[in-house]
Protein backbone atom coordinates (compact mmCIF):
# COMPACT_ATOMS: atom_id res chain seq x y z
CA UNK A 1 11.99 -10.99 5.57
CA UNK A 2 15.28 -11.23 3.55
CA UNK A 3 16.47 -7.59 2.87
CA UNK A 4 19.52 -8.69 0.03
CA UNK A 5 18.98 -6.48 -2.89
CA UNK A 6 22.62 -7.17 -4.40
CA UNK A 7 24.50 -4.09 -5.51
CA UNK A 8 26.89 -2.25 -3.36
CA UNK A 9 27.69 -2.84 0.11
CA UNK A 10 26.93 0.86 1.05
CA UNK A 11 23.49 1.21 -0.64
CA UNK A 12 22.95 -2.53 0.66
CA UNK A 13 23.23 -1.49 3.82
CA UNK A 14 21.33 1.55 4.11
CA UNK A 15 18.21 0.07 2.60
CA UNK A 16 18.70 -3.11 4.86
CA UNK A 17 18.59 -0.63 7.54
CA UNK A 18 15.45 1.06 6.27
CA UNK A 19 13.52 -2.55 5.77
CA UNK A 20 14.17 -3.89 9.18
CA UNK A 21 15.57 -1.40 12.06
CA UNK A 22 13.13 1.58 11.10
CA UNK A 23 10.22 -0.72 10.64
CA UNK A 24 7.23 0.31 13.13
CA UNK A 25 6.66 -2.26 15.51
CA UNK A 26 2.93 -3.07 15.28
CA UNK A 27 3.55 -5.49 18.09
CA UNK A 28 3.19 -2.35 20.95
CA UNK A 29 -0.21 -3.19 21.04
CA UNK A 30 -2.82 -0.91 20.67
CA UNK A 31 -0.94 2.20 21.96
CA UNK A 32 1.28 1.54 18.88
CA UNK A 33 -1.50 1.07 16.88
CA UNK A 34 -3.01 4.23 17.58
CA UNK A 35 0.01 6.48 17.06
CA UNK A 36 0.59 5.25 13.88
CA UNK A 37 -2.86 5.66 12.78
CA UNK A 38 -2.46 9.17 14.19
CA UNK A 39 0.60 9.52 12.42
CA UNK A 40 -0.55 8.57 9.22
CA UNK A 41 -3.33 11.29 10.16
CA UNK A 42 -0.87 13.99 10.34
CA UNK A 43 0.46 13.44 7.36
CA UNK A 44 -2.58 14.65 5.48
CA UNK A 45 -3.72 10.77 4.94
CA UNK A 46 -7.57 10.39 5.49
CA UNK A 47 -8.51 7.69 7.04
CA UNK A 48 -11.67 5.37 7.68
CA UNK A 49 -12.50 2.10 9.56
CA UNK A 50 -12.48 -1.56 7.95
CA UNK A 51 -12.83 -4.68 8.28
CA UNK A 52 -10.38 -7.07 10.06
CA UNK A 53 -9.49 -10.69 9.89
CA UNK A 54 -11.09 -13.55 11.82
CA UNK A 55 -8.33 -16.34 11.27
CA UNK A 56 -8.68 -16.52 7.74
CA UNK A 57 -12.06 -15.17 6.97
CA UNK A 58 -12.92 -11.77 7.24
CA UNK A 59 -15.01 -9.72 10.16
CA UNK A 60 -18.25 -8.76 8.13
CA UNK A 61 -21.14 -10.80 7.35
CA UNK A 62 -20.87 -11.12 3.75
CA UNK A 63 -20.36 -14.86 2.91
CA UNK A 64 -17.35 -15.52 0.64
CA UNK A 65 -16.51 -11.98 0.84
CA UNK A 66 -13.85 -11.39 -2.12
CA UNK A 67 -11.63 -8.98 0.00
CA UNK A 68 -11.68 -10.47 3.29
CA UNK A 69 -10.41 -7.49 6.08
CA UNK A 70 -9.35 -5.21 3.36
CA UNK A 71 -12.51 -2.85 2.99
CA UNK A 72 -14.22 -0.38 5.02
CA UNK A 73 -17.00 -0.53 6.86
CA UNK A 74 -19.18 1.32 6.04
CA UNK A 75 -20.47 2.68 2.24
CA UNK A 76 -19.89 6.01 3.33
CA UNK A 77 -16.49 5.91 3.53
CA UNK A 78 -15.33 8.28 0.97
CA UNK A 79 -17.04 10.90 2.82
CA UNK A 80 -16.47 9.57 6.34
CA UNK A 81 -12.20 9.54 5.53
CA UNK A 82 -10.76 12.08 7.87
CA UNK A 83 -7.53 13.21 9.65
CA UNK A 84 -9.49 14.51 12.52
CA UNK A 85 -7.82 13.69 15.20
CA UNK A 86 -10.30 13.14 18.17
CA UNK A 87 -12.19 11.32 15.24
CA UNK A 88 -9.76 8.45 14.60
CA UNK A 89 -9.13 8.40 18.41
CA UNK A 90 -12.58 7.55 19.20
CA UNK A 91 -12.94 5.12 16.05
CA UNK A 92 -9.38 3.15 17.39
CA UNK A 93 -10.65 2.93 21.00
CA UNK A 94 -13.96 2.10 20.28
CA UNK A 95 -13.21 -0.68 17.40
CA UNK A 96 -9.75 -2.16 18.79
CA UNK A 97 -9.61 -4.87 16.30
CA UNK A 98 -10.71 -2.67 13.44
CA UNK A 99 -8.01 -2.26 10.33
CA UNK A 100 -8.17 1.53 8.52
CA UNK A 101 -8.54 2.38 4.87
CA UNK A 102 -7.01 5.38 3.46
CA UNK A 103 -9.04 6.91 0.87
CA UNK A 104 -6.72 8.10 -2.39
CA UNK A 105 -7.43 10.58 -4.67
CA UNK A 106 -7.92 13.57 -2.16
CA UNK A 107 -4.99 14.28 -1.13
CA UNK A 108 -2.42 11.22 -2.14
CA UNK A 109 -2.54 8.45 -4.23
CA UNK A 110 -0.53 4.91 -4.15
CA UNK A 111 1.38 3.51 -6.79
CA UNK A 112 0.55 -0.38 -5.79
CA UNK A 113 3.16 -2.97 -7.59
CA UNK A 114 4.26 -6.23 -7.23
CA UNK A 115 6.76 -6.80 -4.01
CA UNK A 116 9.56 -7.88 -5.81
CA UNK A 117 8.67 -5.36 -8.41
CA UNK A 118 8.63 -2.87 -5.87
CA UNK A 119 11.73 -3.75 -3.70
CA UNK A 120 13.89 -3.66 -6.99
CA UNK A 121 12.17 -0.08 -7.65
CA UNK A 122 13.01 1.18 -4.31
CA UNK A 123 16.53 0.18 -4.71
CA UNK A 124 17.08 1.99 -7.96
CA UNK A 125 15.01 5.24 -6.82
CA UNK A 126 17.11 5.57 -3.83
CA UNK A 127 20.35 4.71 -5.47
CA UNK A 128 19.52 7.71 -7.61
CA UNK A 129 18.91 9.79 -4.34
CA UNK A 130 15.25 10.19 -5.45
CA UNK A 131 13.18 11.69 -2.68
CA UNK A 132 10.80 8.73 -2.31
CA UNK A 133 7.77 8.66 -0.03
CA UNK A 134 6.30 6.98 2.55
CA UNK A 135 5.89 2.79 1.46
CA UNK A 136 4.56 0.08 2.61
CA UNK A 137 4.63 -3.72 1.98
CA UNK A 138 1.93 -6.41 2.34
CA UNK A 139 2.67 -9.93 3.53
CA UNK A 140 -0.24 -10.98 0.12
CA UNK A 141 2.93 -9.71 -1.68
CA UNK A 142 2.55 -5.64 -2.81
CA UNK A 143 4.69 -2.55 -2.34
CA UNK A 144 2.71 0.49 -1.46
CA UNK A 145 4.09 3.81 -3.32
CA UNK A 146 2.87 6.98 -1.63
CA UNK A 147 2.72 9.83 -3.89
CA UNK A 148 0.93 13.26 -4.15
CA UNK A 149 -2.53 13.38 -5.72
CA UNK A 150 -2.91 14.11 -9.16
CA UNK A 151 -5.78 16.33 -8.28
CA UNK A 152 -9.76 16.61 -8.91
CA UNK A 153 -9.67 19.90 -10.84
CA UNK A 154 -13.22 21.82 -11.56
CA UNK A 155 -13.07 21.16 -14.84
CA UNK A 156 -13.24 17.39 -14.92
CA UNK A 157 -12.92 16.91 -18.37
CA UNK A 158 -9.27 18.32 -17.56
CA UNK A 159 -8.23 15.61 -15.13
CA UNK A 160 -5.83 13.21 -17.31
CA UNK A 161 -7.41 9.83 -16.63
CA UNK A 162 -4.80 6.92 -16.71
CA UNK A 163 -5.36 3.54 -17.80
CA UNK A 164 -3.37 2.28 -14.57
CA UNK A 165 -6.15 3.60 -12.60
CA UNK A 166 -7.36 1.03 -9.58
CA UNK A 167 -10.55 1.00 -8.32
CA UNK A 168 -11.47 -1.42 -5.58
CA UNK A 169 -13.46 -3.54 -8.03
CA UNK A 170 -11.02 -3.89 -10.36
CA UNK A 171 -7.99 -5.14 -8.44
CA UNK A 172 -7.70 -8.33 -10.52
CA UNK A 173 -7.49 -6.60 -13.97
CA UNK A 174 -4.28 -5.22 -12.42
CA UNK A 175 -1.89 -7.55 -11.72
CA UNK A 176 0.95 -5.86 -12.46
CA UNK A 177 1.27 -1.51 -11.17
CA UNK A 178 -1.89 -0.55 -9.79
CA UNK A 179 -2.56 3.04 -9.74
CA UNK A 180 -4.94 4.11 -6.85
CA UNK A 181 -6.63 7.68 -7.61
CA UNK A 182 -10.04 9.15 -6.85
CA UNK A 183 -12.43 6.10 -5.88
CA UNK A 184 -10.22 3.99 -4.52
CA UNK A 185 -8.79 2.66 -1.32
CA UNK A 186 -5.72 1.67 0.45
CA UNK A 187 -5.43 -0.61 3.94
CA UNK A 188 -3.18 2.27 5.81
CA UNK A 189 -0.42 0.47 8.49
CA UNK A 190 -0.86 -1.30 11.00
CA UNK A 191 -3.06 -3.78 9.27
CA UNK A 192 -3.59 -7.57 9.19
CA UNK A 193 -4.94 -10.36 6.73
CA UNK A 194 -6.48 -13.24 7.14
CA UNK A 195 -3.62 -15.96 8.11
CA UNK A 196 -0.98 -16.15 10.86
CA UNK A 197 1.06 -13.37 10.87
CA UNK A 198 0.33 -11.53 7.68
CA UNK A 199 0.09 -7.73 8.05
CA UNK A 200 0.97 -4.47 6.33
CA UNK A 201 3.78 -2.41 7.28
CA UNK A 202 5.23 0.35 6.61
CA UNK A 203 8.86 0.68 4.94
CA UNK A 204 9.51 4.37 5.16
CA UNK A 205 6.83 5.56 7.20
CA UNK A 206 4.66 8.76 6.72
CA UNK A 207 6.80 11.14 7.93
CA UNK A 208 8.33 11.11 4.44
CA UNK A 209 7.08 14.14 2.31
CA UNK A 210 4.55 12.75 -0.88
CA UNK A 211 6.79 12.95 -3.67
CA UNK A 212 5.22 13.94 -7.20
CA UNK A 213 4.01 10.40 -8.69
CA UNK A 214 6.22 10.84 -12.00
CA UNK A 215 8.84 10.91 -10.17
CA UNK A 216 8.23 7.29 -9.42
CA UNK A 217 6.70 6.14 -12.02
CA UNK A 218 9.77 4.92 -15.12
CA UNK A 219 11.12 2.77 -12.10
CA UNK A 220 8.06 1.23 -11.18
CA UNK A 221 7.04 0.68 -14.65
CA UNK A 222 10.23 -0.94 -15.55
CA UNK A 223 10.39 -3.23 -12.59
CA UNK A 224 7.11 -4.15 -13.39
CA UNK A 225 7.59 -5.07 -17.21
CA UNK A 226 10.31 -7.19 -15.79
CA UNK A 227 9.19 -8.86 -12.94
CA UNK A 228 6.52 -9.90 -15.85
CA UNK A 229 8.69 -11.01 -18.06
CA UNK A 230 10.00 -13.04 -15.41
CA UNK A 231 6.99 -14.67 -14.16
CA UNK A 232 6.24 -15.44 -17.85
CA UNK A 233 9.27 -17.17 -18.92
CA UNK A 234 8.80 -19.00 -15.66
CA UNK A 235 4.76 -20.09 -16.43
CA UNK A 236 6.36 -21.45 -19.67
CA UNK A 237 8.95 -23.85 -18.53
CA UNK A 238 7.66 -24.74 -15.40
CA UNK A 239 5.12 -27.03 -16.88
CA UNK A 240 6.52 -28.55 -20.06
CA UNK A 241 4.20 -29.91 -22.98
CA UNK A 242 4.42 -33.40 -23.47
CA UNK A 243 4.05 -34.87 -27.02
């Protein structure tokens, strides 16, 4: 994957160095696998089995399933999520092929954009020496944003409800930033998607303290409203009318 994001040679170079020589490598088999997961664990991210790919269809028996190895297992999974430990030991061991979910909205959510989108974001955030989070990238083509919840107070008709707001069933009304919150779901690294060689990684991995979403959120807008603009100026000349 081509790390050039222009700009100076400095900043080039330290997010080059980010992309590709602090990558995890999910290739160290399921030891690997498991520490990550553990990782991610430790960093307050709860997690739950899914399922996983099958060359390019997906593990459960649901024919034509619309999210093929990118949904848990089970319907309980909001309450099932968990950073127990000895939990998501057993659940890696016993279900070695399994992909996890991380359930948003209890403790973190995920600011989900475009990859270009997102890579252009990144650049400017840490150009700016923004304290960014953990992110990951998905070879279907998203950036994962990591942030902080923004909380399920007791009141509920105090919780500021967002029209960005992602819920697994509405994926496709967001094409552009997706904001995950209470209800929804993430695939957590190491994960992988129907195809050769398609996976999610992470960029910065979860060692990285959740920054405040707002924080994030101007960049990833404005990358976004781009990156449309772009793709819309493209839809209109790639196909000209003919008279």
């Amino acid at each position: 994957m081509s790390a050039e994001f222009g700009g100076r040679g400095g900043l080039q170079g330290k997010i080059s160095q980010w992309l590709r020589g602090r990558r995890p490598k999910e290739a160290a088999g399921d030891g690997g696998r498991e520490a990550l997961l553990l990782a991610a664990a430790g960093a307050g991210l709860p997690l739950a089995p899914a399922a996983h790919p099958v060359g390019y269809r997906c593990s459960c028996d649901r024919v034509g399933c619309p999210t093929p190895a990118r949904h848990p297992i089970s319907f309980a999974w909001q309450t099932q999520s968990t950073t127990d430990r000895a939990q998501i030991e057993r659940w890696a061991r016993h279900q070695p092929q399994a992909n996890f979910i991380t359930a948003t909205g209890m403790v973190h959510d995920v600011l989900d954009v475009p990859l270009r989108a997102g890579r252009e974001a990144l650049e400017r955030l840490l150009g700016a020496d923004v304290e960014v989070g953990p992110v990951a990238e998905s070879d279907d083509g998203r950036m994962l944003f990591f942030t902080l919840t923004r909380g399920t107070p007791e009141d509920e008709d105090e919780w500021w409800p967002c029209e960005l707001d992602c819920h697994p069933e509405t994926m496709d009304e967001h094409p552009g930033l997706r904001w995950h919150c209470r209800g929804s779901y993430v695939l957590v690294p190491p994960a992988r998607l129907p195809g050769e060689h398609q996976a999610v990684r992470w960029v910065r991995g979860p060692e990285h303290p959740l920054p405040d979403p707002l924080t994030l959120l101007e960049a990833l807008t404005d990358a976004c409203a781009r990156y449309a603009a772009e793709e819309s100026d493209h839809a209109g000349t790639a196909w000209p009318l003919r008279h």
